[in-house]
Protein backbone atom coordinates (compact mmCIF):
# COMPACT_ATOMS: atom_id res chain seq x y z
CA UNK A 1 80.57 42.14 12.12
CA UNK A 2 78.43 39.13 13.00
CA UNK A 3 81.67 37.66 14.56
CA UNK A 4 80.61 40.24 17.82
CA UNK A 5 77.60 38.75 19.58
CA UNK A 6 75.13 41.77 19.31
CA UNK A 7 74.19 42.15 22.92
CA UNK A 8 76.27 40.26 24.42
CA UNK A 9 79.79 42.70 24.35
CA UNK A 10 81.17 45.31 26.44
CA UNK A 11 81.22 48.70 25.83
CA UNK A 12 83.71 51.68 27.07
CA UNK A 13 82.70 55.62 26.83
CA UNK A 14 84.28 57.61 24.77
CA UNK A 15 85.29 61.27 26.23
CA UNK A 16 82.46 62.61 25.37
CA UNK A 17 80.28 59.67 26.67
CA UNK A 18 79.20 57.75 23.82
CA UNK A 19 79.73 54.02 23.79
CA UNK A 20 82.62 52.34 22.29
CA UNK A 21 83.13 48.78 21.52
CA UNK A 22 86.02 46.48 20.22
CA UNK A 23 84.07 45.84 17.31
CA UNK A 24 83.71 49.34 16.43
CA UNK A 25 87.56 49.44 16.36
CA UNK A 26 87.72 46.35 14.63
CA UNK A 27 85.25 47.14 11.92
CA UNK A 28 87.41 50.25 11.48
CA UNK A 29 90.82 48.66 10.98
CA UNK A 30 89.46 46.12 8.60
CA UNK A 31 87.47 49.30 6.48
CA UNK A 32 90.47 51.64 6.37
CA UNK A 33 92.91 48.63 4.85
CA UNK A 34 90.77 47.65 2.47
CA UNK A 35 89.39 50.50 1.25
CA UNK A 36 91.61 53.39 1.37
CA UNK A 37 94.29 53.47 -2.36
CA UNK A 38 97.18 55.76 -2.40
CA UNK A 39 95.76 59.40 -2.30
CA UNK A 40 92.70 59.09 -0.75
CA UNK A 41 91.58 60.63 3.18
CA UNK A 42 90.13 59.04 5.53
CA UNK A 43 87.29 60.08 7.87
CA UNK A 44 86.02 57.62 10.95
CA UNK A 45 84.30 57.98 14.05
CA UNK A 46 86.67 55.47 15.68
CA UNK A 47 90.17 57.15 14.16
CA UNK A 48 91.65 60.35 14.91
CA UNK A 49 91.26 62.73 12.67
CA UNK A 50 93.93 63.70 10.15
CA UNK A 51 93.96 67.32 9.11
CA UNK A 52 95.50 66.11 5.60
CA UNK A 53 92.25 64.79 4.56
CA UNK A 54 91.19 68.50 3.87
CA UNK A 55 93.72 68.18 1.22
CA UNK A 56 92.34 65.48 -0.36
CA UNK A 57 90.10 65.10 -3.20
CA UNK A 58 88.82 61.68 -2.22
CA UNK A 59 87.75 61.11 1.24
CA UNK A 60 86.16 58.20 2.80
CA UNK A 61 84.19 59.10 5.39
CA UNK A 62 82.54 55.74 7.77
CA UNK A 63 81.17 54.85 11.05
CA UNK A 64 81.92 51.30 11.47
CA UNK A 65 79.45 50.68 13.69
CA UNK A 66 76.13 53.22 13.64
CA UNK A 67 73.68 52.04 16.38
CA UNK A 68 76.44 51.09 19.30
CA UNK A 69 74.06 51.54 21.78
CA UNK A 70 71.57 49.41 20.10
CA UNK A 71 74.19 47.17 19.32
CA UNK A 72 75.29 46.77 22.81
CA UNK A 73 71.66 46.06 24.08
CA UNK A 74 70.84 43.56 21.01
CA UNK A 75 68.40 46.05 19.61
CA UNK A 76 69.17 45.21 15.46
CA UNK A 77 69.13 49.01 14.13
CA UNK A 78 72.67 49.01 13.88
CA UNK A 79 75.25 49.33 10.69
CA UNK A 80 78.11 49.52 8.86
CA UNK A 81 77.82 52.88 6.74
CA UNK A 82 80.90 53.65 4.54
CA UNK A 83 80.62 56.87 1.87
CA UNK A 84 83.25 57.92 -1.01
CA UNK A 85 83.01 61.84 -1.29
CA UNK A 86 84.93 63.58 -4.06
CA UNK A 87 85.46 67.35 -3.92
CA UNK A 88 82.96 67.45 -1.11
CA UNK A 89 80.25 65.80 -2.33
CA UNK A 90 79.44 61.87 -1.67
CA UNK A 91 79.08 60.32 -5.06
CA UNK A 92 78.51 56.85 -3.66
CA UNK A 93 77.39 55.07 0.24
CA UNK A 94 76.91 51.70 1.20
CA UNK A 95 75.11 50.61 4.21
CA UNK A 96 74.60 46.89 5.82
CA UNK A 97 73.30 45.83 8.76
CA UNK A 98 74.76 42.82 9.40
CA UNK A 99 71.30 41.49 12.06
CA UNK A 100 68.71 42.09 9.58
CA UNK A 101 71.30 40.86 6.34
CA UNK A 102 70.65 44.41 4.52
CA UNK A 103 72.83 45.80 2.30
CA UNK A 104 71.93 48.90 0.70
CA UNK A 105 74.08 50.01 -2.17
CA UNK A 106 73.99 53.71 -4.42
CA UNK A 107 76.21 56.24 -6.45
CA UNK A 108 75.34 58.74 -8.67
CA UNK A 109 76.07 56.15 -11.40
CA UNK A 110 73.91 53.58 -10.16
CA UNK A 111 70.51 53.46 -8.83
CA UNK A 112 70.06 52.53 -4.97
CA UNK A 113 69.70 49.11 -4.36
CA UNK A 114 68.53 46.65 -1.04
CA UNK A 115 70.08 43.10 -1.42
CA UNK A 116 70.61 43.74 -5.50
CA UNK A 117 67.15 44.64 -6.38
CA UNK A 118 66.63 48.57 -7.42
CA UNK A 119 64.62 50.45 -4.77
CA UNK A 120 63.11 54.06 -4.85
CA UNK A 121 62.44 56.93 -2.33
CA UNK A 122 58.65 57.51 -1.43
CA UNK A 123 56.60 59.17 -3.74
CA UNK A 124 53.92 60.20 -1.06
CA UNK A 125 53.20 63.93 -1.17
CA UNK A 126 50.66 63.91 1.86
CA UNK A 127 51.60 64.57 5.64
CA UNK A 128 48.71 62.83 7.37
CA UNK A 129 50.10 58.89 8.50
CA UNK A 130 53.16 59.28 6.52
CA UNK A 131 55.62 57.33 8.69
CA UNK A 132 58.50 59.37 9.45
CA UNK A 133 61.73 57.69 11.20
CA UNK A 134 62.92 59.10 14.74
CA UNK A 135 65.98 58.84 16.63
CA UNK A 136 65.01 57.14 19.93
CA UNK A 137 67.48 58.51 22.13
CA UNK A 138 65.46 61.69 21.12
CA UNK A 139 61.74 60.14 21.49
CA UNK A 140 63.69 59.34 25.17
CA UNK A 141 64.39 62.82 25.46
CA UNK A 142 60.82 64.29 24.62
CA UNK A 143 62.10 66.18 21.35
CA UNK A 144 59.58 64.06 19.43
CA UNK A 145 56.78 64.61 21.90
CA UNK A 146 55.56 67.97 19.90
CA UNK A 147 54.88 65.29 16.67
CA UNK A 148 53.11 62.67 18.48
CA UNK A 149 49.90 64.24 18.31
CA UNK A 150 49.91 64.09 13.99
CA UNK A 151 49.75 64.48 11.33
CA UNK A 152 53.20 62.47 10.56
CA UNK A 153 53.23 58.78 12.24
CA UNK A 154 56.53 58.76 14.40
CA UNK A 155 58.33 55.67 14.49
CA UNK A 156 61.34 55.24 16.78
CA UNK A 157 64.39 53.25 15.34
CA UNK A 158 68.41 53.45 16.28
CA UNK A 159 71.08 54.43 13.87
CA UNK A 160 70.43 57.32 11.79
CA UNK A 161 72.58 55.47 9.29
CA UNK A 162 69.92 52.62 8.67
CA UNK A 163 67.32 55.11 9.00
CA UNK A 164 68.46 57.01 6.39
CA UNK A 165 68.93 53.81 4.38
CA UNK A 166 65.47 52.76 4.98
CA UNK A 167 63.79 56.32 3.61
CA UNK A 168 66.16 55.73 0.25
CA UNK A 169 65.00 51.93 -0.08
CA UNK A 170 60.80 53.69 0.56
CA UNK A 171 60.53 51.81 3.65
CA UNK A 172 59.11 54.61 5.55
CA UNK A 173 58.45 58.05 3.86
CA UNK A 174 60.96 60.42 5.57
CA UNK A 175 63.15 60.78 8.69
CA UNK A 176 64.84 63.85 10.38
CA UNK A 177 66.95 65.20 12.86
CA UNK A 178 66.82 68.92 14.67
CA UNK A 179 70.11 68.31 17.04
CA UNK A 180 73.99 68.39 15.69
CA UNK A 181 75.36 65.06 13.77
CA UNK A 182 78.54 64.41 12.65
CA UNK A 183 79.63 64.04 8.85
CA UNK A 184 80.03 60.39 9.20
CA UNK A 185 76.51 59.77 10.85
CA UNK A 186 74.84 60.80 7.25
CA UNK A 187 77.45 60.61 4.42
CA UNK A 188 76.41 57.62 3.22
CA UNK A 189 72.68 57.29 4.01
CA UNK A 190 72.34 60.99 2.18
CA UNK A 191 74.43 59.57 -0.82
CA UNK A 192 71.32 56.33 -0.88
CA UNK A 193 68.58 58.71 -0.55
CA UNK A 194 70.14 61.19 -3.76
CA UNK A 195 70.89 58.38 -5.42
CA UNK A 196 66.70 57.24 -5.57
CA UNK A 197 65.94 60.86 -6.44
CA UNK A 198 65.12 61.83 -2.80
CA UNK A 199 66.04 65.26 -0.66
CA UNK A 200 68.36 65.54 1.79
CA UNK A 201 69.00 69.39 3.34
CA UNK A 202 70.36 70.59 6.99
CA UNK A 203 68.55 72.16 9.33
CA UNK A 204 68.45 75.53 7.49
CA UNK A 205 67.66 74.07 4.48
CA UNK A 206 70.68 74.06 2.88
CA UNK A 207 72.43 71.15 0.89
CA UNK A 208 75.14 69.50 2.68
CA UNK A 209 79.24 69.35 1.59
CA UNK A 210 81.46 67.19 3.17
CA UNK A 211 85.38 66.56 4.12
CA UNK A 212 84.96 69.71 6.55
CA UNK A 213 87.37 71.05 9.12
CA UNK A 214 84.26 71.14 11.61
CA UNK A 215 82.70 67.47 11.03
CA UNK A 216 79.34 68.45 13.00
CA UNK A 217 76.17 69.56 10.98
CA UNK A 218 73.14 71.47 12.10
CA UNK A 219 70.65 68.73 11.63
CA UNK A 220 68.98 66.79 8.87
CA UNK A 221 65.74 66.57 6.88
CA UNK A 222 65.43 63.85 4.19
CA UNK A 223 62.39 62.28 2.22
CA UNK A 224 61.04 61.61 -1.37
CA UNK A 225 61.11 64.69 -3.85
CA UNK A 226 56.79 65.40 -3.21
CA UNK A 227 56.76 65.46 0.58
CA UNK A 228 59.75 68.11 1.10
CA UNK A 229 57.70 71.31 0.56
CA UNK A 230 55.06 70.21 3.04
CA UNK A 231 57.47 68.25 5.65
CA UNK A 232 60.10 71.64 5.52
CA UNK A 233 56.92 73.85 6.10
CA UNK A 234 55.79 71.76 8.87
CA UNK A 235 59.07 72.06 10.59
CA UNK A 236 59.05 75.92 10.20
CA UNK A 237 55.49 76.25 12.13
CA UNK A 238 56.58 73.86 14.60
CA UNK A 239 59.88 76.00 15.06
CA UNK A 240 57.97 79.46 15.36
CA UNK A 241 55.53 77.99 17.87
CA UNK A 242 58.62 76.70 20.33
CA UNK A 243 60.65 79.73 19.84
């Protein structure tokens, strides 16, 4: 990836108006030929998808470039995230962000790791200044503005890829999403953050499967294993009082 000058690079719009670069595609060719063996599916942001895949015990599922828009403007929250799901569940990620040289590696044989050396979730139970990871075309939006006030500390950062890979590596405590992602978006960040002994569940609350006919989730709430209870019931509150 570092062979595309971040910030300096075009980008087209995809049909539904997200950006789209040549190192997206790029990234994606050089992915699918070296990872995909005989049998396996194959799920990208940047391919079209192949219905087969359903039939498919192993699926990759990647975004070869999380962050494009960052990307494009030479912001460095941007990645690589890549994700091996067997039977529906992603047994392994990997995520690297090529600006900051991070490579974040987990399975459920082998603990999460940040350039080799073993990382863990947060253990923080307590709400009040625990540093929770936002989307910042949503801060942009004001769909943050309702946690500004406390207890949590909101930071903005691109990618919910690396931001994912950040909570599993206890770099901040937690991070979440209330609007639709796609599989590809979390496979491999939620794989990190279950592979430290963190919790990852959807909107409702509800663990997530993958290699779906409908690639688009309801949201996403993951932190360490002693902050769920009290971030989940926060969210509730705050969904009652805006309903």
């Amino acid at each position: 990836a570092k062979q595309f000058t971040s910030g300096r690079i075009k980008a087209e719009r995809k049909a539904g108006g997200d950006p789209v670069t040549e190192a997206d595609i790029a990234l994606d060719k050089v992915l699918r030929e070296t990872l995909v063996q005989a049998g396996d599916g194959w799920l990208s942001e940047e391919t079209l998808d192949d219905p087969v895949r359903l039939q498919k015990q192993r699926v990759w599922i990647v975004d070869p470039l999380d962050g494009t828009r960052e990307f494009v403007e030479g912001i460095d929250e941007w990645c690589i995230s890549v994700a091996l799901a067997v039977d529906g569940q992603v047994v392994a990620g990997g995520i690297c962000n090529p600006a900051t040289d991070e490579i974040f590696l987990g399975s459920r044989q082998t603990p999460t790791t940040l350039n080799g050396k073993k990382v863990s979730v947060s253990q923080r139970a307590d709400l009040q200044g625990a540093t929770v990871l936002a989307s910042r075309s949503e801060v942009k939006r004001g769909e943050w503005d309702r946690f500004m006030d406390g207890p949590l500390s909101v930071i903005p950062k691109g990618s919910v890829a690396y931001k994912l890979a950040r909570v599993a590596a206890g770099l901040e405590d937690a991070t979440f999403t209330l609007v639709p992602k796609n599989e590809w978006d979390i496979a491999a960040g939620i794989a990190l953050v279950e592979a430290t002994g963190g919790k990852v569940v959807d909107k409702q609350g509800r663990p997530f499967t993958f290699n779906n006919r409908k690639t688009l989730v309801t949201g996403m709430i993951a932190c360490g294993p002693n902050m769920f209870d009290n971030l989940t019931t926060l969210l509730e509150i705050n969904a009652q009082k805006t309903t």
